[in-house]
N, C-alpha and C. Protein backbone atom coordinates (compact mmCIF):
# COMPACT_ATOMS: atom_id res chain seq x y z
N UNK A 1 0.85 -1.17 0.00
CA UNK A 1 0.00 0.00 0.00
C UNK A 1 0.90 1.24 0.00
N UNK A 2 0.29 2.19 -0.42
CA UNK A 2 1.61 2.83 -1.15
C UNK A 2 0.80 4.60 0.11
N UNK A 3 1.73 5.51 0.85
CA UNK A 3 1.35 6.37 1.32
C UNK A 3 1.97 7.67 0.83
N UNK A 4 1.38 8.66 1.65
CA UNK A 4 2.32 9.81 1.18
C UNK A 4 2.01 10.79 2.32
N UNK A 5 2.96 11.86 3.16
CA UNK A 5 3.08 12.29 3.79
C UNK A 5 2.12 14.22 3.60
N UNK A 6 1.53 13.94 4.81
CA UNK A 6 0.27 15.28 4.49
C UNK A 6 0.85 15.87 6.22
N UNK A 7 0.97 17.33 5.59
CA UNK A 7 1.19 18.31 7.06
C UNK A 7 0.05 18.05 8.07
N UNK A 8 0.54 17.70 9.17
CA UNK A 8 -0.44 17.46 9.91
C UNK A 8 -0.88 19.00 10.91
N UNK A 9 -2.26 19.27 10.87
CA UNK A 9 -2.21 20.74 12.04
C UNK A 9 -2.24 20.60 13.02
N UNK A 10 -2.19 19.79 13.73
CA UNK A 10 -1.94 19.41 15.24
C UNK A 10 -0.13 20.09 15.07
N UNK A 11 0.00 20.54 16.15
CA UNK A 11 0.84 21.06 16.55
C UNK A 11 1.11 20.09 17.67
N UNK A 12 2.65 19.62 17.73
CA UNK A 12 3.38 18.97 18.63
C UNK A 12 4.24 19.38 19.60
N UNK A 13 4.33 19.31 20.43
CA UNK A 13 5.93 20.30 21.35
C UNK A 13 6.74 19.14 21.42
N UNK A 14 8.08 19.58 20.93
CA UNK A 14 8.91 19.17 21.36
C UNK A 14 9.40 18.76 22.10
N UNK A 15 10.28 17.54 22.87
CA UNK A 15 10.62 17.11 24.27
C UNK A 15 11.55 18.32 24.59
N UNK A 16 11.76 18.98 25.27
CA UNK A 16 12.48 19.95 25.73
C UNK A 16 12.23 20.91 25.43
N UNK A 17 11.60 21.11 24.46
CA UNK A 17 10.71 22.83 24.12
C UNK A 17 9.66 23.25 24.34
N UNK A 18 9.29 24.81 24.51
CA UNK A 18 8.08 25.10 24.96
C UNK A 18 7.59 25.41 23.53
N UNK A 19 7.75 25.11 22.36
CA UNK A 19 7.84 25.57 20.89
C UNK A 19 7.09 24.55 20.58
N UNK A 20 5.32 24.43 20.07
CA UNK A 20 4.85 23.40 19.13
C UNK A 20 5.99 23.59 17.94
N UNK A 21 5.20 22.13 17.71
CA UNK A 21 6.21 21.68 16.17
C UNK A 21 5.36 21.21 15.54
N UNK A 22 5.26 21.31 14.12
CA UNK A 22 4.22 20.87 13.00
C UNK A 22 4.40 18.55 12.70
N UNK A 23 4.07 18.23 12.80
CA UNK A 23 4.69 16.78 12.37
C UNK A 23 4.03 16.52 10.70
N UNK A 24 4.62 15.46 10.24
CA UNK A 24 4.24 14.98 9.20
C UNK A 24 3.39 13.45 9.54
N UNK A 25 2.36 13.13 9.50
CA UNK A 25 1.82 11.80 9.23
C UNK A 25 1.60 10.97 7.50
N UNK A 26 1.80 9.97 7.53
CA UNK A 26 1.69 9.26 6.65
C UNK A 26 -0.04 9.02 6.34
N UNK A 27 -0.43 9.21 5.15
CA UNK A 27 -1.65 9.61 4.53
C UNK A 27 -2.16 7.93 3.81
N UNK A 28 -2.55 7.04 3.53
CA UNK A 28 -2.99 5.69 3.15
C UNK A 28 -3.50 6.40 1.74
N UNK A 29 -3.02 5.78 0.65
CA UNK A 29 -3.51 5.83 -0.58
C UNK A 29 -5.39 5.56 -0.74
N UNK A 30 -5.93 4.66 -0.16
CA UNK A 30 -6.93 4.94 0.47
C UNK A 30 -8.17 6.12 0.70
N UNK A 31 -7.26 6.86 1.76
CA UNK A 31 -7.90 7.80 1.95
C UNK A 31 -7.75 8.98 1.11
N UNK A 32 -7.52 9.19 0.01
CA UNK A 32 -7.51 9.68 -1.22
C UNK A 32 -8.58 10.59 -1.03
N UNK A 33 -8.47 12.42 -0.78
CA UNK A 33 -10.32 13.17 -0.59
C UNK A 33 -10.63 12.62 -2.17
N UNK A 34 -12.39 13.30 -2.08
CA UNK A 34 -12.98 12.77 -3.40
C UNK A 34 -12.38 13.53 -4.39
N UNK A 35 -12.81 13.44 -5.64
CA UNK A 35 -12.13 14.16 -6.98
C UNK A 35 -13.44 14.94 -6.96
N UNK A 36 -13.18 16.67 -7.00
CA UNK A 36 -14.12 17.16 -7.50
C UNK A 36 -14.13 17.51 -9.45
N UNK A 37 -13.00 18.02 -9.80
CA UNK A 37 -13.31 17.79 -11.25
C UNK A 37 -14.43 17.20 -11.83
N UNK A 38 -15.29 17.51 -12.76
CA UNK A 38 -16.05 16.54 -13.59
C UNK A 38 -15.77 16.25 -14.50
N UNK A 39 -14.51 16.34 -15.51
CA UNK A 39 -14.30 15.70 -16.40
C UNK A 39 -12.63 14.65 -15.99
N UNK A 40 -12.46 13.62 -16.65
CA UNK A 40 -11.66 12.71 -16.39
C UNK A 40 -10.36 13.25 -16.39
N UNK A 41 -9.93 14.00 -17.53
CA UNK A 41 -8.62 14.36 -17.70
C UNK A 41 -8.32 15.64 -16.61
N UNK A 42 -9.27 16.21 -16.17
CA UNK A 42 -9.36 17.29 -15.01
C UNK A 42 -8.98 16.59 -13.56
N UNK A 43 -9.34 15.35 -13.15
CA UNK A 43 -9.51 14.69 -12.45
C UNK A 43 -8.32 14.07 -12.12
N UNK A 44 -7.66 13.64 -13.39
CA UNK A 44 -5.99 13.30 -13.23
C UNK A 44 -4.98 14.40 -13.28
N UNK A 45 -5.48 15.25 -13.65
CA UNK A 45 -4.68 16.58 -13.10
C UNK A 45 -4.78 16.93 -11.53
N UNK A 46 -6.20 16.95 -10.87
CA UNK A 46 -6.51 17.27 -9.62
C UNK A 46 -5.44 16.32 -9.04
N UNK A 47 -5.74 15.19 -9.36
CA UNK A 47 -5.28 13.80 -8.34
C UNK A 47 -3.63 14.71 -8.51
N UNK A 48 -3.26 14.54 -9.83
CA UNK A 48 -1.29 14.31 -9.81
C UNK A 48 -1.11 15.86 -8.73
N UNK A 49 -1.74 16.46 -8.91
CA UNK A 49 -1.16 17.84 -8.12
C UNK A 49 -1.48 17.95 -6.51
N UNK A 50 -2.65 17.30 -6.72
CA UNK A 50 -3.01 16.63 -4.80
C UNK A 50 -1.38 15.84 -4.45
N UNK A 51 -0.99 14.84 -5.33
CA UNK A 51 0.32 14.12 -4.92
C UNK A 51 1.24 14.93 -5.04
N UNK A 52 1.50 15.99 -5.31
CA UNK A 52 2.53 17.19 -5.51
C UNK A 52 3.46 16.35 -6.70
N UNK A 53 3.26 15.74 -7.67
CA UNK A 53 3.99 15.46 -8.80
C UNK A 53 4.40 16.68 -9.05
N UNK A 54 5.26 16.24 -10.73
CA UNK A 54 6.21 17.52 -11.31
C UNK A 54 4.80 17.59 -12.49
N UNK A 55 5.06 19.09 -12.40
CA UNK A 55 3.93 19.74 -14.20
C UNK A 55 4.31 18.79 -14.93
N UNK A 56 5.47 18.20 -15.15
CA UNK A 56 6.01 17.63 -16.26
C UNK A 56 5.87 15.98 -16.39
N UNK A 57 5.62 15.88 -14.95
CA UNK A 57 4.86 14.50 -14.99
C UNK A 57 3.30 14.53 -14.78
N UNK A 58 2.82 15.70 -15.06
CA UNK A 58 0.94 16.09 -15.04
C UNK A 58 1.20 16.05 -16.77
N UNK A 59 1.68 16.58 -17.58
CA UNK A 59 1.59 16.92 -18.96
C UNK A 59 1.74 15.53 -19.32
N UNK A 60 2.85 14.31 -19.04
CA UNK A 60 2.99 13.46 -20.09
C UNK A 60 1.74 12.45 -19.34
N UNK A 61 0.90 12.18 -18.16
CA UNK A 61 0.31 11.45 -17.61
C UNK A 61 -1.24 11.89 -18.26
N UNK A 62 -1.47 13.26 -18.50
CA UNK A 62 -2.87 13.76 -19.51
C UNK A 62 -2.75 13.08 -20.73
N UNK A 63 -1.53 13.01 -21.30
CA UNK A 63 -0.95 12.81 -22.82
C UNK A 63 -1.51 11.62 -23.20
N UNK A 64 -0.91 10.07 -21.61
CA UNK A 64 -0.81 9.05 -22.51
C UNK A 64 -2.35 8.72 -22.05
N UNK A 65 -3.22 9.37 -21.45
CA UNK A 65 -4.32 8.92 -20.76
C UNK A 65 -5.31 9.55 -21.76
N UNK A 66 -5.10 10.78 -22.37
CA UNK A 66 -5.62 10.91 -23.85
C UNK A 66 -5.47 9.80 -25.24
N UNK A 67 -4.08 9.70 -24.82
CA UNK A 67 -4.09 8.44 -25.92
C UNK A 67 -4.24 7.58 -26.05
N UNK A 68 -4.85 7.09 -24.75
CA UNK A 68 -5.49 5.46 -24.77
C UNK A 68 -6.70 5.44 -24.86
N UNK A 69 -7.66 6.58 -24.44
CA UNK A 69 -8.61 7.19 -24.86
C UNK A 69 -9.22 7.04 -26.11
N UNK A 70 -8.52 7.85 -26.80
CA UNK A 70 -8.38 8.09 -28.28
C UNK A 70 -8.47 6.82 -29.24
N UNK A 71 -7.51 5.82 -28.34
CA UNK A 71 -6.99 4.62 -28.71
C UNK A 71 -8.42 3.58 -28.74
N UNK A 72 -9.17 3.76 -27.87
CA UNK A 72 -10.23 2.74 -27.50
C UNK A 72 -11.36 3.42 -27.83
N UNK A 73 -11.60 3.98 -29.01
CA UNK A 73 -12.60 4.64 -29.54
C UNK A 73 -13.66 5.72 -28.61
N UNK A 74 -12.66 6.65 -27.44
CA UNK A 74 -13.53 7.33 -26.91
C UNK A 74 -14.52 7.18 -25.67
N UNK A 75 -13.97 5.41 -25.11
CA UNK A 75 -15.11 4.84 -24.64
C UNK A 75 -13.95 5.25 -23.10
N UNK A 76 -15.00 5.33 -21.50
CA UNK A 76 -14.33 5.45 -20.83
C UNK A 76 -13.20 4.60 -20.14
N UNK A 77 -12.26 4.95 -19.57
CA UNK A 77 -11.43 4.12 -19.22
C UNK A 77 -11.96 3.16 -18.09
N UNK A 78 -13.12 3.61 -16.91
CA UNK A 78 -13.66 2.46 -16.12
C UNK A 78 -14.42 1.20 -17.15
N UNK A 79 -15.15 1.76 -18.47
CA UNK A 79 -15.49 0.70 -18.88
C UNK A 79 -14.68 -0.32 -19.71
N UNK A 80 -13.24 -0.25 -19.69
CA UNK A 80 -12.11 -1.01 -19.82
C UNK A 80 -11.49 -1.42 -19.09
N UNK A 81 -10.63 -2.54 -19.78
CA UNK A 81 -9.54 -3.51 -18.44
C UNK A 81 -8.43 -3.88 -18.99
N UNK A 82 -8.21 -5.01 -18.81
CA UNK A 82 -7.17 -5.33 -19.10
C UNK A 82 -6.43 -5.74 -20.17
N UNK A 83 -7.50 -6.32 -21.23
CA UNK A 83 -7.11 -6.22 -22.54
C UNK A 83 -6.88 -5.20 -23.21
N UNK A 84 -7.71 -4.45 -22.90
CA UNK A 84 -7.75 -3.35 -23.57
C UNK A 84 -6.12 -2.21 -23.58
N UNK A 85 -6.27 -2.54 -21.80
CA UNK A 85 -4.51 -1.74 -21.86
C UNK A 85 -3.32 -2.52 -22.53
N UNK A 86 -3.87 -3.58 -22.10
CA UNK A 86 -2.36 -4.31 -23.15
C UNK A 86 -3.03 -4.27 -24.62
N UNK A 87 -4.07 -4.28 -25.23
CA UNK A 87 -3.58 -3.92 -26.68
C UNK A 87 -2.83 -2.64 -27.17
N UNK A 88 -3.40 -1.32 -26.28
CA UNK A 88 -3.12 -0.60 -26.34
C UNK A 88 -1.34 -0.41 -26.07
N UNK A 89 -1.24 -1.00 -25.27
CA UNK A 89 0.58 -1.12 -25.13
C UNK A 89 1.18 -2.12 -25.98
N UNK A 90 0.92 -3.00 -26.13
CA UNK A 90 1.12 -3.40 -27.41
C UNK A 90 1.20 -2.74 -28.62
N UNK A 91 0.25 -2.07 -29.12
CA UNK A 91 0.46 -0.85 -30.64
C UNK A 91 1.32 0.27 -30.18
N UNK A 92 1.24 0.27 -28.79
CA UNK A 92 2.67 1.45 -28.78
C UNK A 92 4.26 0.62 -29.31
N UNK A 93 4.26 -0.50 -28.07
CA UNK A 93 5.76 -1.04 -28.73
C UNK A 93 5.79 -1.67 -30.32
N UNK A 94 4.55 -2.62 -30.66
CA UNK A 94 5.12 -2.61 -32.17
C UNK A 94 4.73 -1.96 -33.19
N UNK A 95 3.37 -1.18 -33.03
CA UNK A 95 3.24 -0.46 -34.23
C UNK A 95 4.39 0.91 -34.15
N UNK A 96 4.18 1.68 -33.24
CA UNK A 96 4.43 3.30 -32.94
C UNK A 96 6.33 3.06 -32.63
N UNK A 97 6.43 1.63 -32.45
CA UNK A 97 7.73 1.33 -32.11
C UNK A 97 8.23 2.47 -30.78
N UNK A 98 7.62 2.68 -29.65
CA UNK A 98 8.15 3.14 -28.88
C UNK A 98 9.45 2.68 -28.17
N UNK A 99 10.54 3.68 -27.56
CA UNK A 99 11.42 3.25 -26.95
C UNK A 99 10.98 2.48 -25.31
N UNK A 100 12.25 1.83 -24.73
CA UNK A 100 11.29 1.18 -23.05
C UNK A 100 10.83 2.57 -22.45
N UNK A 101 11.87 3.28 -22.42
CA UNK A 101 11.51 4.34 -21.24
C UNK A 101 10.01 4.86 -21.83
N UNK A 102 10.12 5.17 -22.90
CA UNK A 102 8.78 5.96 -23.27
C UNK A 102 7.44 4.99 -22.89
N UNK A 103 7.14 3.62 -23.17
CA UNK A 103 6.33 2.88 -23.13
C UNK A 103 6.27 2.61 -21.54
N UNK A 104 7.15 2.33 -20.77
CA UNK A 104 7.31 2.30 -19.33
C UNK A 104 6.17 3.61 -18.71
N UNK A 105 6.74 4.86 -19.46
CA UNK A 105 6.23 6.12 -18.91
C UNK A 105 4.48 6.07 -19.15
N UNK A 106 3.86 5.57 -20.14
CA UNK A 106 2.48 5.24 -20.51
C UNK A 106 2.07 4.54 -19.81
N UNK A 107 2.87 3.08 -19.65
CA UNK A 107 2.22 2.39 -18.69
C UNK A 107 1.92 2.69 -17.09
N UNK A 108 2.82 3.47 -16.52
CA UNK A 108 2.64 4.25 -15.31
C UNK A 108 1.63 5.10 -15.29
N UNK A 109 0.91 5.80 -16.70
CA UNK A 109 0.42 6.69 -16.46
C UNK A 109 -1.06 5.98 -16.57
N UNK A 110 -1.27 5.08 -16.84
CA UNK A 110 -2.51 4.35 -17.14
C UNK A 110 -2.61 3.13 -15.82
N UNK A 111 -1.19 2.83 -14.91
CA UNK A 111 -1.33 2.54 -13.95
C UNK A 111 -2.20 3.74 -13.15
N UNK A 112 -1.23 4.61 -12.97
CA UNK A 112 -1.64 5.90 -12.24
C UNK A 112 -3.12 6.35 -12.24
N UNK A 113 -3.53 6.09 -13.64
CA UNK A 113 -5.13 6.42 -14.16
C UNK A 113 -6.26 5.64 -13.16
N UNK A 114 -5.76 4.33 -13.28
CA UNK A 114 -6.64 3.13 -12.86
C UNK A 114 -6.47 3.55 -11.13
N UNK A 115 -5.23 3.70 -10.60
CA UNK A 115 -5.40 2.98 -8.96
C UNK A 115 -5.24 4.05 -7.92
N UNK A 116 -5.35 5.62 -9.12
CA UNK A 116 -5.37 6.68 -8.33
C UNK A 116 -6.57 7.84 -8.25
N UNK A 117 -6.91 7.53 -9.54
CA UNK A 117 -8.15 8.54 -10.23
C UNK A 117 -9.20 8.12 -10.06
N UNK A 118 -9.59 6.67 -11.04
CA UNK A 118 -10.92 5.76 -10.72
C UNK A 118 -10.81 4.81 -9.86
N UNK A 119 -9.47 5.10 -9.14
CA UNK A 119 -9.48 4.14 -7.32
C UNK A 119 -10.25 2.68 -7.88
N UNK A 120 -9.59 1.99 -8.97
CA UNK A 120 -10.01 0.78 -9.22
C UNK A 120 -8.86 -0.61 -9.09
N UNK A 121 -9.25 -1.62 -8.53
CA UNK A 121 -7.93 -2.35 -7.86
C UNK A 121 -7.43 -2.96 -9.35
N UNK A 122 -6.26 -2.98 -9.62
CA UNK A 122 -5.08 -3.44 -10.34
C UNK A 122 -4.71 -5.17 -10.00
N UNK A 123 -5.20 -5.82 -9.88
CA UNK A 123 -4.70 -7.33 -9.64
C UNK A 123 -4.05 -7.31 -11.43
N UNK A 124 -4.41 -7.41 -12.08
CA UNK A 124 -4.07 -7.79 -13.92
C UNK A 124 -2.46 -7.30 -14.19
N UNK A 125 -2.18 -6.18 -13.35
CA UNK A 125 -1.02 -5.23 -13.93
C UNK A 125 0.43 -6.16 -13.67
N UNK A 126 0.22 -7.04 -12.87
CA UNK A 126 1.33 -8.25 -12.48
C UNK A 126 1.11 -8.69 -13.56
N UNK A 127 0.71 -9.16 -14.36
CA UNK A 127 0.71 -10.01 -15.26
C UNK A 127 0.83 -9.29 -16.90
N UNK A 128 0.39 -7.78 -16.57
CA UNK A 128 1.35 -6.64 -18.27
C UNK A 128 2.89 -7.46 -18.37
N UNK A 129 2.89 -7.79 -19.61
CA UNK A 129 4.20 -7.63 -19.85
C UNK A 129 5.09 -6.40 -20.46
N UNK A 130 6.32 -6.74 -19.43
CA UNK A 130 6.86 -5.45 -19.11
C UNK A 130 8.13 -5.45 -20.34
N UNK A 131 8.18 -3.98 -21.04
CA UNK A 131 9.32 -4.15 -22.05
C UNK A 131 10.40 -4.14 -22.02
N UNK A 132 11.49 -4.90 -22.72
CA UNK A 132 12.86 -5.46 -21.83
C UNK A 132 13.81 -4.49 -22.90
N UNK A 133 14.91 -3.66 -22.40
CA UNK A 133 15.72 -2.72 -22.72
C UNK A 133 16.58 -3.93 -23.54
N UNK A 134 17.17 -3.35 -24.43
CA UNK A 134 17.97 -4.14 -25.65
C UNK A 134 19.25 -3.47 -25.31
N UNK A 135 20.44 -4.62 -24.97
CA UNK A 135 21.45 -4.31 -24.85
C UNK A 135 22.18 -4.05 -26.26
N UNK A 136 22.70 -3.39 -26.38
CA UNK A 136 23.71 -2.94 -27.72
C UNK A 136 25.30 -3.52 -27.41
N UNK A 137 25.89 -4.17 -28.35
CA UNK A 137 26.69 -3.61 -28.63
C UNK A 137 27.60 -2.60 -29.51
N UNK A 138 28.72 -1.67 -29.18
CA UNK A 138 29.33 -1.12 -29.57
C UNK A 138 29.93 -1.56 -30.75
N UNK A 139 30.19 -0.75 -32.23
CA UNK A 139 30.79 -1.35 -33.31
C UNK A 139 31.97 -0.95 -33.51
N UNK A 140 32.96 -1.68 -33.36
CA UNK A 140 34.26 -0.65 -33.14
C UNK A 140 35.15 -1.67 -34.32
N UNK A 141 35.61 -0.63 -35.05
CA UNK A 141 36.64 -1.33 -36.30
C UNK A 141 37.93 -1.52 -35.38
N UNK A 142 38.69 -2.81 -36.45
CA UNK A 142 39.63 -3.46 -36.15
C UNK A 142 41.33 -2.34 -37.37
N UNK A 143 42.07 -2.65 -36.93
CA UNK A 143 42.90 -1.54 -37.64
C UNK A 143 43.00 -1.82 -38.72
N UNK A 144 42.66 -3.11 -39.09
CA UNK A 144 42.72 -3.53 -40.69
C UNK A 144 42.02 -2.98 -41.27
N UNK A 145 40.19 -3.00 -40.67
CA UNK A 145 39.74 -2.57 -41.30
C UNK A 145 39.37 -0.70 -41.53
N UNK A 146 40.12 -0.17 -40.81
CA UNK A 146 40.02 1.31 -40.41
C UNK A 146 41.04 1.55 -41.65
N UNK A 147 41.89 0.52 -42.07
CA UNK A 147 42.93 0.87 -42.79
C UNK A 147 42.26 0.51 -44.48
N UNK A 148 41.65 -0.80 -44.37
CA UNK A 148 40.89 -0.56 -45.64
C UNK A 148 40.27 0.37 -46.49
N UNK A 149 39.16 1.03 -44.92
CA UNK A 149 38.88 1.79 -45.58
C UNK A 149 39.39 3.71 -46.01
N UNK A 150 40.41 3.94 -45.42
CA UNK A 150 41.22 4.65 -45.71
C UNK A 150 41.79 4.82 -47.53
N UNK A 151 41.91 3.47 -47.64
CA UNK A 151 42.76 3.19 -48.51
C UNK A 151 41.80 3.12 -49.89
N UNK A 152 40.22 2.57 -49.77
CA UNK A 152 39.27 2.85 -50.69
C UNK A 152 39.53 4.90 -50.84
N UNK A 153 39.70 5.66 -49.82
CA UNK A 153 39.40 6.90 -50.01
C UNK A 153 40.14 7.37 -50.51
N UNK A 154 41.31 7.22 -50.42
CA UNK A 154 42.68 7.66 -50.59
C UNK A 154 43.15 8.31 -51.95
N UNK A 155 42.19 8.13 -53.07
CA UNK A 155 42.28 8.76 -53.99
C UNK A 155 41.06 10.47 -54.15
N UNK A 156 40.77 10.27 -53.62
CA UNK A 156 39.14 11.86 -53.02
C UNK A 156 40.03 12.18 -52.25
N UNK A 157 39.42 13.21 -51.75
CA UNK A 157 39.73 14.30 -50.96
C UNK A 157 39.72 13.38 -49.32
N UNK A 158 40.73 13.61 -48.42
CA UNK A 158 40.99 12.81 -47.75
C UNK A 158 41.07 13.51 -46.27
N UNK A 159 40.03 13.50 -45.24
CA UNK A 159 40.07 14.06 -44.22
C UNK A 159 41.38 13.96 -43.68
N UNK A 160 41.67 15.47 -42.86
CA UNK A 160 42.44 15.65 -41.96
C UNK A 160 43.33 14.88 -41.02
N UNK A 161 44.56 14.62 -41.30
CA UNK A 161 44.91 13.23 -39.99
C UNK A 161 44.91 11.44 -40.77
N UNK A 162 44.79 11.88 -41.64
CA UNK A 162 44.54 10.61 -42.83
C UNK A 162 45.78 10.06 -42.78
N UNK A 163 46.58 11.10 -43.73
CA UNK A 163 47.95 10.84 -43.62
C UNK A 163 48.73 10.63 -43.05
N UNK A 164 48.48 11.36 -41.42
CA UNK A 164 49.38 10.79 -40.14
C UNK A 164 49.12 9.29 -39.54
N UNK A 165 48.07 9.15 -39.67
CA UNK A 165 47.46 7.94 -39.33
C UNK A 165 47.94 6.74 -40.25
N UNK A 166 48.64 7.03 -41.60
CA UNK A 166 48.34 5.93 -42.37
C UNK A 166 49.98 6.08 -42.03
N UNK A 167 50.66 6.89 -41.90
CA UNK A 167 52.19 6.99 -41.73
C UNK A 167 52.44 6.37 -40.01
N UNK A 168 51.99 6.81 -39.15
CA UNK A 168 51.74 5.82 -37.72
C UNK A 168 51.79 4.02 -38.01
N UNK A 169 50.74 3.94 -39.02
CA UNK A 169 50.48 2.81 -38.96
C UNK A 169 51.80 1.61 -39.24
N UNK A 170 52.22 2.76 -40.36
CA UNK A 170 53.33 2.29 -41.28
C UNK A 170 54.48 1.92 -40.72
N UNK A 171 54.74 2.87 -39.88
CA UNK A 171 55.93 2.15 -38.47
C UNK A 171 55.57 1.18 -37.88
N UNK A 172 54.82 1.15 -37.53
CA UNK A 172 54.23 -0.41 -36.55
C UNK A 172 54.74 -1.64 -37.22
């Protein structure tokens, strides 16, 4: 269960001071006040700024919650589930070819949609499959072939350092 810390107005004194002190209590996701907004995308704005998120995580969380929207012909997001988000994440990674981070960031925000806005329980989201970062490797030429292709150029106009490089080599 996931909380978040709300100023508490009870005023505390300190052990040794005659000075109340403000405390912080831990708030239960739960007790979430109601959403007054009446429209949905208003509503996930209310919620992200009740959680003191960044603007910048209110802008891309409207974005992808519009676009799943959009995505499911308009229909609301309580009257969808779980297929529906994984098709929808699905046409992000293979049609739209999104990167992980970007598709990660959608799926949070359609987490966020479901278990913060329409306070609807998530059991299914264990079971999204989650997109796996592609390790690269680095392509790094071998001196032969750095020297090949030097040597295709070598008659054109021949960048800077060409010549030192091919005279370096030449000692070796």
């Amino acid at each position: 269960m996931t909380c978040r810390c709300e100023y508490d107005a009870m005023p505390q004194t300190h052990p040794g001071s005659a000075q109340p002190r403000a405390t912080l209590r831990a708030v239960k996701a739960d007790r979430l006040p109601p959403l007054r907004a009446p429209r949905l995308l208003d509503q996930v704005r209310e919620r992200v700024r009740y959680l003191h998120y960044s603007r910048r995580t209110e802008q891309a969380y409207v974005h992808w919650c519009k676009a799943f929207i959009r995505f499911s012909g308009l229909r609301h997001p309580k009257d969808l589930g779980a297929a529906e988000v994984e098709t929808f994440l699905t046409w992000l990674a293979d049609e739209r070819q999104l990167a992980t981070a970007t598709h990660k960031q959608a799926l949070s925000a359609l987490v966020f949609l479901y278990g913060k806005v329409l306070q609807v329980s998530l059991p299914w989201v264990a079971q999204l499959e989650r997109p796996r970062v592609r390790r690269r490797l680095p392509v790094v030429l071998s001196r032969e072939e750095v020297m090949g292709i030097l040597a295709r150029i070598q008659g054109r106009a021949c960048p800077a350092g060409t010549a030192a490089l091919r005279h370096r080599h030449a000692d070796q």
